[in-house]
C-alpha atoms as a PDB file:
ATOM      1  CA  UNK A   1       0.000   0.000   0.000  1.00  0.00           C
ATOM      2  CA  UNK A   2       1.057   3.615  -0.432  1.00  0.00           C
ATOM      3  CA  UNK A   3       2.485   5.433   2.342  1.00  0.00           C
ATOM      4  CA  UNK A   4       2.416   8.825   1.307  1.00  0.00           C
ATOM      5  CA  UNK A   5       0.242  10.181   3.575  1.00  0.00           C
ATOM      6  CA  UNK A   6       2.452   8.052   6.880  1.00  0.00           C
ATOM      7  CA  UNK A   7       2.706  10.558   9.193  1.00  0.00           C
ATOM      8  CA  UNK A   8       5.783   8.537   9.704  1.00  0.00           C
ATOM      9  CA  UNK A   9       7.571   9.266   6.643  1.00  0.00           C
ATOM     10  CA  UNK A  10       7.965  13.081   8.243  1.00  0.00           C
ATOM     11  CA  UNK A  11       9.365  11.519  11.792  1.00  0.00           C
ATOM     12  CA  UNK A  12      13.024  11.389  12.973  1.00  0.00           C
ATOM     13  CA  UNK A  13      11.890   9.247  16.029  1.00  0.00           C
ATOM     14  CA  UNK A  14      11.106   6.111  17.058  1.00  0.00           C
ATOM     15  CA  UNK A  15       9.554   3.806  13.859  1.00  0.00           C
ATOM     16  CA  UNK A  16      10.454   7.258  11.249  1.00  0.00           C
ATOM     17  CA  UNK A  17      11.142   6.077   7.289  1.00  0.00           C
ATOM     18  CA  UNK A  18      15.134   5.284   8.291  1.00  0.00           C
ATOM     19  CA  UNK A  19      16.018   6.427   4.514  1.00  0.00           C
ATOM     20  CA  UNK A  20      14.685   9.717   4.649  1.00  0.00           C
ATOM     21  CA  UNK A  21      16.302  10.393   8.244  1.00  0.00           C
ATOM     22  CA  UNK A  22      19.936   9.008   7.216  1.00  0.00           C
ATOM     23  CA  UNK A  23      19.099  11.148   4.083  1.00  0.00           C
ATOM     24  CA  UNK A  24      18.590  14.613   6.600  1.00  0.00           C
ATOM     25  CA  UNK A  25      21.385  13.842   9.209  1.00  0.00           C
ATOM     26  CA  UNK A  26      23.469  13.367   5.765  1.00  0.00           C
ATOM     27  CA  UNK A  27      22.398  16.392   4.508  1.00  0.00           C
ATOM     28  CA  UNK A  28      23.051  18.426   7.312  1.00  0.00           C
ATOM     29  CA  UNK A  29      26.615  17.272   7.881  1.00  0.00           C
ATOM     30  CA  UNK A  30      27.492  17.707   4.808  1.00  0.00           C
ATOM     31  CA  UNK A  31      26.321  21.292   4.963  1.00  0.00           C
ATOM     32  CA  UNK A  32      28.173  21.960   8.444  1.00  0.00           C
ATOM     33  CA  UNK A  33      31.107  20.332   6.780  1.00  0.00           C
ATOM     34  CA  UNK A  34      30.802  23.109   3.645  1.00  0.00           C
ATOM     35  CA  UNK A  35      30.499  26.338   6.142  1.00  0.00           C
ATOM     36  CA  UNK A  36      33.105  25.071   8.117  1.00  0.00           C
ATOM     37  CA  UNK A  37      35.755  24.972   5.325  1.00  0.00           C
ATOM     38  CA  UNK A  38      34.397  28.043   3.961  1.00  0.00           C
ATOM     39  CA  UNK A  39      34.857  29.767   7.130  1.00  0.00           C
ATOM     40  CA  UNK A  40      38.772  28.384   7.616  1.00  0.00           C
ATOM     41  CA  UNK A  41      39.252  29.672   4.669  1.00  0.00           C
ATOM     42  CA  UNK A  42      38.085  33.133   5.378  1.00  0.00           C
ATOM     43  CA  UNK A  43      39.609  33.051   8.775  1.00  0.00           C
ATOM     44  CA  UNK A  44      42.957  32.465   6.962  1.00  0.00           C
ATOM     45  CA  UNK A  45      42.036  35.051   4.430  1.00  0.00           C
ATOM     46  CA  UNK A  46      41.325  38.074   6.964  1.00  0.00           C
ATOM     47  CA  UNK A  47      44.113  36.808   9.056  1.00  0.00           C
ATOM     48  CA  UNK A  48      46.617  37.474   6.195  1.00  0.00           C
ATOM     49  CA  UNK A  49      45.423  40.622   5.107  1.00  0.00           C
ATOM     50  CA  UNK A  50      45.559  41.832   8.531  1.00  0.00           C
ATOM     51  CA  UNK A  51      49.099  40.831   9.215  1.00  0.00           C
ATOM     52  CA  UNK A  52      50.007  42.234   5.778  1.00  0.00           C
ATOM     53  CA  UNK A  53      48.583  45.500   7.299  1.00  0.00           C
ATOM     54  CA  UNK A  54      50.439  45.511  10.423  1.00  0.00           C
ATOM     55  CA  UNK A  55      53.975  44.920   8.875  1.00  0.00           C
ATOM     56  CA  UNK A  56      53.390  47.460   5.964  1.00  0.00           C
ATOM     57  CA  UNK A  57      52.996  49.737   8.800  1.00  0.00           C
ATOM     58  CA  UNK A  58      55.631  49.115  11.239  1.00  0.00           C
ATOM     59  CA  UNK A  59      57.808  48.592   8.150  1.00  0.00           C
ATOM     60  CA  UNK A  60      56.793  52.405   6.671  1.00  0.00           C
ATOM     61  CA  UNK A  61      56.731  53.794  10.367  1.00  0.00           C
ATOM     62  CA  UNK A  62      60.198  52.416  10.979  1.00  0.00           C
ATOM     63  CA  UNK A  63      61.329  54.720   8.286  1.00  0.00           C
ATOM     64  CA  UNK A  64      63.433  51.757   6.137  1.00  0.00           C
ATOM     65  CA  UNK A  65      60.293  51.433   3.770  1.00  0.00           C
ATOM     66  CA  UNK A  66      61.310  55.312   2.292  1.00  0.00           C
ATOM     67  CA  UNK A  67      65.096  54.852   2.459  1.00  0.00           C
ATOM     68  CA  UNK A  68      64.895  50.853   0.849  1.00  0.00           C
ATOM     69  CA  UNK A  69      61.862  51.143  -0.907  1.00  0.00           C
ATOM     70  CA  UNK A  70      62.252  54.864  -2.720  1.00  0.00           C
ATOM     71  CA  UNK A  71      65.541  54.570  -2.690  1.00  0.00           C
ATOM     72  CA  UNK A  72      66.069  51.748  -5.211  1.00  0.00           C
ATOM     73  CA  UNK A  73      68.539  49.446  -5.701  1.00  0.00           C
ATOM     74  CA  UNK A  74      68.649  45.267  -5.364  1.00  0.00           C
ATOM     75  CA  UNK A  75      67.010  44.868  -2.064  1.00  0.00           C
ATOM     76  CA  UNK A  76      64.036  47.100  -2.994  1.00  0.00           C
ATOM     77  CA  UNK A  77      63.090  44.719  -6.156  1.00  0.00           C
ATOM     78  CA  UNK A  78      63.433  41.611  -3.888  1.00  0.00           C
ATOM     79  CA  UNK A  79      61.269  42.986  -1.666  1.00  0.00           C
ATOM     80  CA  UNK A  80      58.645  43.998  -4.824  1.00  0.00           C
ATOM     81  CA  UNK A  81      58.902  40.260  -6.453  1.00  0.00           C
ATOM     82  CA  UNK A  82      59.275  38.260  -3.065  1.00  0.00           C
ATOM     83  CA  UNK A  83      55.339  38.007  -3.179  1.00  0.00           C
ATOM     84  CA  UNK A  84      55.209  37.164  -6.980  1.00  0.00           C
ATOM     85  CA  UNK A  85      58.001  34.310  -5.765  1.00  0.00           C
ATOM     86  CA  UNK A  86      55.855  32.699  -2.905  1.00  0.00           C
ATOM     87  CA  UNK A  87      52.456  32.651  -5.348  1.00  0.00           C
ATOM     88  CA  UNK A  88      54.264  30.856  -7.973  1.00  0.00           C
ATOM     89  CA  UNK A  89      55.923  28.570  -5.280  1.00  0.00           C
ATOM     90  CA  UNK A  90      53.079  27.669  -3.867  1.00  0.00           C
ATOM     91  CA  UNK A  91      50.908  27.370  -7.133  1.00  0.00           C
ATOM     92  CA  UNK A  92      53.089  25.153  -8.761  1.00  0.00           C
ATOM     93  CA  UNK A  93      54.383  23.026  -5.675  1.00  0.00           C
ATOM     94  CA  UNK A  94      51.067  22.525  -3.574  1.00  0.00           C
ATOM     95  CA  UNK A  95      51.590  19.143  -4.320  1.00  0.00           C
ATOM     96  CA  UNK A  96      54.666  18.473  -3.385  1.00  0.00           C
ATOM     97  CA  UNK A  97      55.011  20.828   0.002  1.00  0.00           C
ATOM     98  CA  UNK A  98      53.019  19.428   2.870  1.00  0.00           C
ATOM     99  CA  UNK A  99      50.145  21.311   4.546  1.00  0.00           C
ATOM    100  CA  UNK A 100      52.448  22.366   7.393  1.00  0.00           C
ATOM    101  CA  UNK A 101      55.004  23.803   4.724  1.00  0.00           C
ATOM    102  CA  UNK A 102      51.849  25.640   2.712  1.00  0.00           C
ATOM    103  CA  UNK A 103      50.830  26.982   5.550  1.00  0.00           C
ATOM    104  CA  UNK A 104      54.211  28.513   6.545  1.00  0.00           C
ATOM    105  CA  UNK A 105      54.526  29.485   2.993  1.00  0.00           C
ATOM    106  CA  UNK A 106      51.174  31.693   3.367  1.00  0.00           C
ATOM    107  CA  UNK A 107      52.353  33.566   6.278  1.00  0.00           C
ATOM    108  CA  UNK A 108      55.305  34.176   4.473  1.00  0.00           C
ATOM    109  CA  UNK A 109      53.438  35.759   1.446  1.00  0.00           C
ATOM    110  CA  UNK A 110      51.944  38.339   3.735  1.00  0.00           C
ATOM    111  CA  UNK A 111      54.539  39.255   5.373  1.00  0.00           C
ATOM    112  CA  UNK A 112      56.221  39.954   1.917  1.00  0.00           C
ATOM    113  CA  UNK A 113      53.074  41.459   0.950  1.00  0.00           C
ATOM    114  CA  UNK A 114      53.172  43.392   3.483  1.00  0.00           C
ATOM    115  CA  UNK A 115      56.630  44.573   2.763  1.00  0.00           C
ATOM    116  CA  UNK A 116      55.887  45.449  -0.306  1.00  0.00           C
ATOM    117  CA  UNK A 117      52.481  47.056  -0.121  1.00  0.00           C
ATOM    118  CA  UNK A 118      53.809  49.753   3.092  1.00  0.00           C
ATOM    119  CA  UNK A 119      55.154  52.257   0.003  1.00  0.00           C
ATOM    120  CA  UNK A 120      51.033  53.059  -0.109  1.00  0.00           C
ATOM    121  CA  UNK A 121      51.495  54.346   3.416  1.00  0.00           C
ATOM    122  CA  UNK A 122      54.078  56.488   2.422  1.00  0.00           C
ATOM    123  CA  UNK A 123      51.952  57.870  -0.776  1.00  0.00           C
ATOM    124  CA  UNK A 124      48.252  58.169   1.031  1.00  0.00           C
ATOM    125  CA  UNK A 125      47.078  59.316   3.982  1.00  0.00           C
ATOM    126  CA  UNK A 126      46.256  57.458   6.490  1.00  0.00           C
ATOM    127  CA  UNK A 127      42.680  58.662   6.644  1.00  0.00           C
ATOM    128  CA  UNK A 128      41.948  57.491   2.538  1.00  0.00           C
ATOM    129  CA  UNK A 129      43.848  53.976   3.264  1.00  0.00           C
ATOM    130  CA  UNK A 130      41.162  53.249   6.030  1.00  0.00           C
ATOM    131  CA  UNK A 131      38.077  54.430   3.878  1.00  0.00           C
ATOM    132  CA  UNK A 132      39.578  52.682   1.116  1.00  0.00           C
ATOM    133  CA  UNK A 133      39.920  49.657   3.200  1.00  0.00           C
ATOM    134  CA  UNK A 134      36.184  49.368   4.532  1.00  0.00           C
ATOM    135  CA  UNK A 135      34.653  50.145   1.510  1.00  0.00           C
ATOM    136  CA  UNK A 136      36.762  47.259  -0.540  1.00  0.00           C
ATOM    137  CA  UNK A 137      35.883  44.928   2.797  1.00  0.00           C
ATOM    138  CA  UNK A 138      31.636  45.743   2.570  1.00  0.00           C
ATOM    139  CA  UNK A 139      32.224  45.354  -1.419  1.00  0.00           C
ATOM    140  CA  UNK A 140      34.204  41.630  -1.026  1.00  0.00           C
ATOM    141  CA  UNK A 141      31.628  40.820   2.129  1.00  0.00           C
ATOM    142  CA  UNK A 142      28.708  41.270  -0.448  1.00  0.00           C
ATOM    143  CA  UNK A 143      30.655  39.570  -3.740  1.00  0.00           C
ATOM    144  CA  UNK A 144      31.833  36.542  -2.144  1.00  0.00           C
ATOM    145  CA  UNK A 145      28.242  36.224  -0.406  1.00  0.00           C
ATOM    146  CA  UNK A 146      26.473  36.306  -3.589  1.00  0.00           C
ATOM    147  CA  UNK A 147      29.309  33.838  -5.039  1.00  0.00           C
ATOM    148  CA  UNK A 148      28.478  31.808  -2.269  1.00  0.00           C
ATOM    149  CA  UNK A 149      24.395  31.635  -2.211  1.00  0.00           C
ATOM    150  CA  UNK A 150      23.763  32.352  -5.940  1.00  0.00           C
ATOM    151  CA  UNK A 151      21.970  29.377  -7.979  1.00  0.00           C
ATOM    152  CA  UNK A 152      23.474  30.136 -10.609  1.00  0.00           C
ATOM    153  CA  UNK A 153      26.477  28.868 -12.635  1.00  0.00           C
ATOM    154  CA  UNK A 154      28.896  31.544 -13.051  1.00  0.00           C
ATOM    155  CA  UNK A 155      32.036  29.442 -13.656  1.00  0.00           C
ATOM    156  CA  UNK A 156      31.883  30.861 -17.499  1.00  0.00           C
ATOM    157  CA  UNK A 157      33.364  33.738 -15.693  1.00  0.00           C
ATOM    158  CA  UNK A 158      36.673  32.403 -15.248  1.00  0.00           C
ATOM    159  CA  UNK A 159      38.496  32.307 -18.810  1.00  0.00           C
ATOM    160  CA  UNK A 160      36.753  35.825 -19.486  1.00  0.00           C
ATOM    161  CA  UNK A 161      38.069  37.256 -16.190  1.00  0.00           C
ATOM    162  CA  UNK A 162      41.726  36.005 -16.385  1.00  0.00           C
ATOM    163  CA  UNK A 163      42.051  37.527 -19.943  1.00  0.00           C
ATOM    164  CA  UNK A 164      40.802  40.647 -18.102  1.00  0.00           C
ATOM    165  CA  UNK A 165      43.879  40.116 -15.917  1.00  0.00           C
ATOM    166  CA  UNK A 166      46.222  39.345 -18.558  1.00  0.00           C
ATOM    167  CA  UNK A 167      45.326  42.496 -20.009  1.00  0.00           C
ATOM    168  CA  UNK A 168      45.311  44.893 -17.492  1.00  0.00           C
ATOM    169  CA  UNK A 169      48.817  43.755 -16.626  1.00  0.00           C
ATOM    170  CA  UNK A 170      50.038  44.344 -20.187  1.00  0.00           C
ATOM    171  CA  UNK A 171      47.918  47.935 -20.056  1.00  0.00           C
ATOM    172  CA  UNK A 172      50.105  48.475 -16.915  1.00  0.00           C
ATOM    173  CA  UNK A 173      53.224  47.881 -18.533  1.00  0.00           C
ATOM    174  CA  UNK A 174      52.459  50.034 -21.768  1.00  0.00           C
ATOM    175  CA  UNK A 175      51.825  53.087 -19.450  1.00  0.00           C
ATOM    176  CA  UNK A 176      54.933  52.725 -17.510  1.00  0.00           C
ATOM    177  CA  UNK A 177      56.209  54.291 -20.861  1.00  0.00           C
ATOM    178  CA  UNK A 178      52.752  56.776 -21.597  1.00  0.00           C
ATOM    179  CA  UNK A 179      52.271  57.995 -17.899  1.00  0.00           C
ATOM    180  CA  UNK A 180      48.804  58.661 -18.618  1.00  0.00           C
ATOM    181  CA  UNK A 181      46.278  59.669 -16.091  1.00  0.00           C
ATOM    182  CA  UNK A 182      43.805  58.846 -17.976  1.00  0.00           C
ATOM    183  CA  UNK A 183      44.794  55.895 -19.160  1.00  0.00           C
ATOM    184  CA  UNK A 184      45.824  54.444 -15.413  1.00  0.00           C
ATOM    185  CA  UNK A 185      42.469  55.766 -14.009  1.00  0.00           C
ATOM    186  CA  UNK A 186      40.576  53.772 -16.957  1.00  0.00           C
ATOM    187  CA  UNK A 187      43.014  50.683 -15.792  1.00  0.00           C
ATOM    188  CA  UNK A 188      42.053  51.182 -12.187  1.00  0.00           C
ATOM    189  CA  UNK A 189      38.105  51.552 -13.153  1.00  0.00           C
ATOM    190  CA  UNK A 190      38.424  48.141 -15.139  1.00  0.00           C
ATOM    191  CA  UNK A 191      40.834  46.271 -12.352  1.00  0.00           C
ATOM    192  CA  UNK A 192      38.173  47.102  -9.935  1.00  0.00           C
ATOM    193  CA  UNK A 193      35.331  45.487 -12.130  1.00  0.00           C
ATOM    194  CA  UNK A 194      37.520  42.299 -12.743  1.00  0.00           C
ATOM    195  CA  UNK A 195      38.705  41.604  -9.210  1.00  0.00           C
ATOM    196  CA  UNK A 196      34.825  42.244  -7.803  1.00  0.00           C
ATOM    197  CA  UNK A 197      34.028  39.358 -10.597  1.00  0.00           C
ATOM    198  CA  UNK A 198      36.523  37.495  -9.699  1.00  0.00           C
ATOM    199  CA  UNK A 199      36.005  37.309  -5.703  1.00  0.00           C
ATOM    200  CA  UNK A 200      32.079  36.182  -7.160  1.00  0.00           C
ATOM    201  CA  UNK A 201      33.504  33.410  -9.077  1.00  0.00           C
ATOM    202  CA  UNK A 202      36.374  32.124  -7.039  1.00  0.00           C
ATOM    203  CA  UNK A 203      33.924  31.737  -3.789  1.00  0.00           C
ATOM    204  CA  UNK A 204      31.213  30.092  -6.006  1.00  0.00           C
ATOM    205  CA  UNK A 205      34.860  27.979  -7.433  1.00  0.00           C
ATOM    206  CA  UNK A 206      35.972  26.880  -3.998  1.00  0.00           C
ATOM    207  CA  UNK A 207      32.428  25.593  -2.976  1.00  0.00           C
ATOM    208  CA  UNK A 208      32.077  23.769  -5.781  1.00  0.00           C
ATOM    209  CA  UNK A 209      35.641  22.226  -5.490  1.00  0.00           C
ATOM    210  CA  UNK A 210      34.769  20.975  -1.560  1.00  0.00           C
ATOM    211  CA  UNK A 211      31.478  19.512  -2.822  1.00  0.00           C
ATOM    212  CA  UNK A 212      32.737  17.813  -6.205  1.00  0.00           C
ATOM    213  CA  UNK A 213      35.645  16.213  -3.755  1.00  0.00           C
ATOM    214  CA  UNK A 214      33.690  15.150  -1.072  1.00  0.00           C
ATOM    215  CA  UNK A 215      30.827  13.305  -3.178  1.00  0.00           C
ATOM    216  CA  UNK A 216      33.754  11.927  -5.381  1.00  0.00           C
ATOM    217  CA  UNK A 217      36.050  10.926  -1.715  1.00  0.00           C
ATOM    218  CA  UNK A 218      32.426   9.206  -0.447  1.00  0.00           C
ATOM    219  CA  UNK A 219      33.106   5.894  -3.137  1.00  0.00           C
ATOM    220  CA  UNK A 220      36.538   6.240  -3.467  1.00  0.00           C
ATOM    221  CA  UNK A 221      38.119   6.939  -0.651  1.00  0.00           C
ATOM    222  CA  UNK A 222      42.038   8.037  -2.173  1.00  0.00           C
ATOM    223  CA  UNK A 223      40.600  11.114  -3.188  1.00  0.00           C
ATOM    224  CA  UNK A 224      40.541  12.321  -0.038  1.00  0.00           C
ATOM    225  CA  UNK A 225      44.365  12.033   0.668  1.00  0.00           C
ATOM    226  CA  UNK A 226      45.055  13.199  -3.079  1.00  0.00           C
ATOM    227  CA  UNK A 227      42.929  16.669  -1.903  1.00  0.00           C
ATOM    228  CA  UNK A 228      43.473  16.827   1.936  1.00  0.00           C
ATOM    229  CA  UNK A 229      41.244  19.715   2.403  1.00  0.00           C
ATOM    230  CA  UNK A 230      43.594  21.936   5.003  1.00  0.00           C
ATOM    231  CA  UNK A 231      45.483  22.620   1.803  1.00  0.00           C
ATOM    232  CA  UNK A 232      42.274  23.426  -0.237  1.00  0.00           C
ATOM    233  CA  UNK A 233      41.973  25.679   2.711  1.00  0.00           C
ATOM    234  CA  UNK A 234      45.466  27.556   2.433  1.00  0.00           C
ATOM    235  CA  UNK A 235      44.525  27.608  -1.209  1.00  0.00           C
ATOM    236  CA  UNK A 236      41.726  28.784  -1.057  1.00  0.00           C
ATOM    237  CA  UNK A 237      42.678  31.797   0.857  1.00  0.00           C
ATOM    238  CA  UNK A 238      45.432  32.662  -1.056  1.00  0.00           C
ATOM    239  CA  UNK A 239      42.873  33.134  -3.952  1.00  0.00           C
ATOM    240  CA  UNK A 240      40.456  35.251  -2.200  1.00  0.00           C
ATOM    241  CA  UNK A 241      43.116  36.903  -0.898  1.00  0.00           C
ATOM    242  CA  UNK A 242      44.849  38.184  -3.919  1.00  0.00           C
ATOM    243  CA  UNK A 243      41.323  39.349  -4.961  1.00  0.00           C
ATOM    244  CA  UNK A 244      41.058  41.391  -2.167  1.00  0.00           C
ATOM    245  CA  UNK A 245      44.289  43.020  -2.048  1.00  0.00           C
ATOM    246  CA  UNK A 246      44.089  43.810  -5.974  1.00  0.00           C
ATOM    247  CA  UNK A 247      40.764  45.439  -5.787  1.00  0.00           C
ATOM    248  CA  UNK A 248      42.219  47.424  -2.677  1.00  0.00           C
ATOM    249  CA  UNK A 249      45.056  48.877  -4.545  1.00  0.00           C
ATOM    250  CA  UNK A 250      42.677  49.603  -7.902  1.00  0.00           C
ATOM    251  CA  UNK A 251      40.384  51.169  -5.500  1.00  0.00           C
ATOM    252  CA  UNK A 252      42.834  53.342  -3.549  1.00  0.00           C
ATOM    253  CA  UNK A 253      43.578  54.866  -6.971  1.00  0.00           C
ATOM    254  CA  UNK A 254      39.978  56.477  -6.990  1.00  0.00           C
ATOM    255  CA  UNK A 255      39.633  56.835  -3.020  1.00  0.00           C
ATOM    256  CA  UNK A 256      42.991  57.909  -2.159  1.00  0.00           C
ATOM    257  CA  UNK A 257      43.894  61.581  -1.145  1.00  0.00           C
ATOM    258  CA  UNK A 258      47.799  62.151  -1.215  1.00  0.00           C
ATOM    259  CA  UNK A 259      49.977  62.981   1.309  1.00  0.00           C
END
């Protein structure tokens, strides 16, 4: 006979349809499992950017950021590429360096980052680099939640977005040589608008990645060690990360009042 209308079928206790209960409990670990990663990786995201933002500070209060950084010379480029150095390390070798070592690796990054990024302090005031800062954090809060909620599929995104990048890099370069005003506040305007996509599509990216990997790890089991998830997690930071920083820096351009 039919049980669709067993008041059963609806219980979780004593005599409920087992199926649909395992289904439920299932469901809802799987969920606390997803917010849980998500929020590791924002916990190592914020905790980045804020120690980038301590030692940029210390580093330009100190007084060696203006004599090392404006002064030239060898140590000034190391100090501009180290960050370039650790991304490519770490994008090409997250297989063979071990959570621990990825980890280390990230902190690393923002302290270079952080080195690196404390010639803004020097250049703004301090006033524009902290209304810069809160309106890029509301903007990324509000991205990366719609990234994260929306239904639909914006992974299409990606190839158009990282041409975006390619090209405002090679914009940057060519007015290195024009030293246009114009033409760097059109390359801010458009960085700002590719970074706010991307921090959409990466969250919506990493979700997917922790569900495709944990339905795939459920019948075979390897995947799991092939994908240990603290180093989607260090990953995965270092991606939202970037976007945050980069659409900081485009948006100081607008935002920022000189000292």
């Amino acid at each position: 006979m039919a049980d669709w209308n067993d008041p059963r079928a609806s219980r979780t206790d004593f005599g409920a349809n087992p199926n649909l209960a395992g289904e439920v409990a299932g469901r809802e670990i799987f969920d606390a499992g997803l917010r849980k990663h998500m929020l590791s990786i924002y916990n190592y995201m914020a905790s980045g950017v804020m120690l980038t933002g301590i030692v940029a500070m210390l580093f330009a209060q100190s007084g060696m950021a203006e004599s090392v950084l404006m002064g030239g010379g060898i140590l000034s480029w190391i100090i501009m590429l180290a960050p370039l150095g650790f991304v490519l390390a770490m994008s090409f070798g997250r297989n063979k360096f071990s959570t621990a070592g990825l980890q280390g690796m990230f902190w690393g990054f923002a302290v270079a980052m952080g080195l690196s990024l404390s010639s803004i302090v020097l250049i703004y005031t301090g006033a524009s680099i902290a209304a810069t800062f809160f309106a890029t954090a509301v903007a990324f809060a509000g991205l990366s939640l719609f990234g994260y909620t929306t239904k639909k599929d914006i992974s299409g995104w990606g190839s158009f977005l990282i041409m975006g990048v390619v090209g405002l890099i090679i914009a940057g370069v060519i007015n290195i040589f024009m030293q246009s005003p114009i033409f760097e506040l059109a390359i801010s305007f458009i960085g700002v608008l590719i970074f706010a996509g991307l921090t959409a599509y990466d969250t919506q990216r990493l979700k997917r990645e922790y569900v495709e990997i944990k339905n795939a790890s459920m019948t075979n089991p390897a995947i799991a060690q092939a994908y240990p998830m603290g180093k989607m997690v260090v990953m995965g930071a270092l991606s939202l990360y970037l976007d945050f920083i980069n659409m900081f820096l485009f948006l100081l351009r607008f935002m920022g009042n000189r000292n």
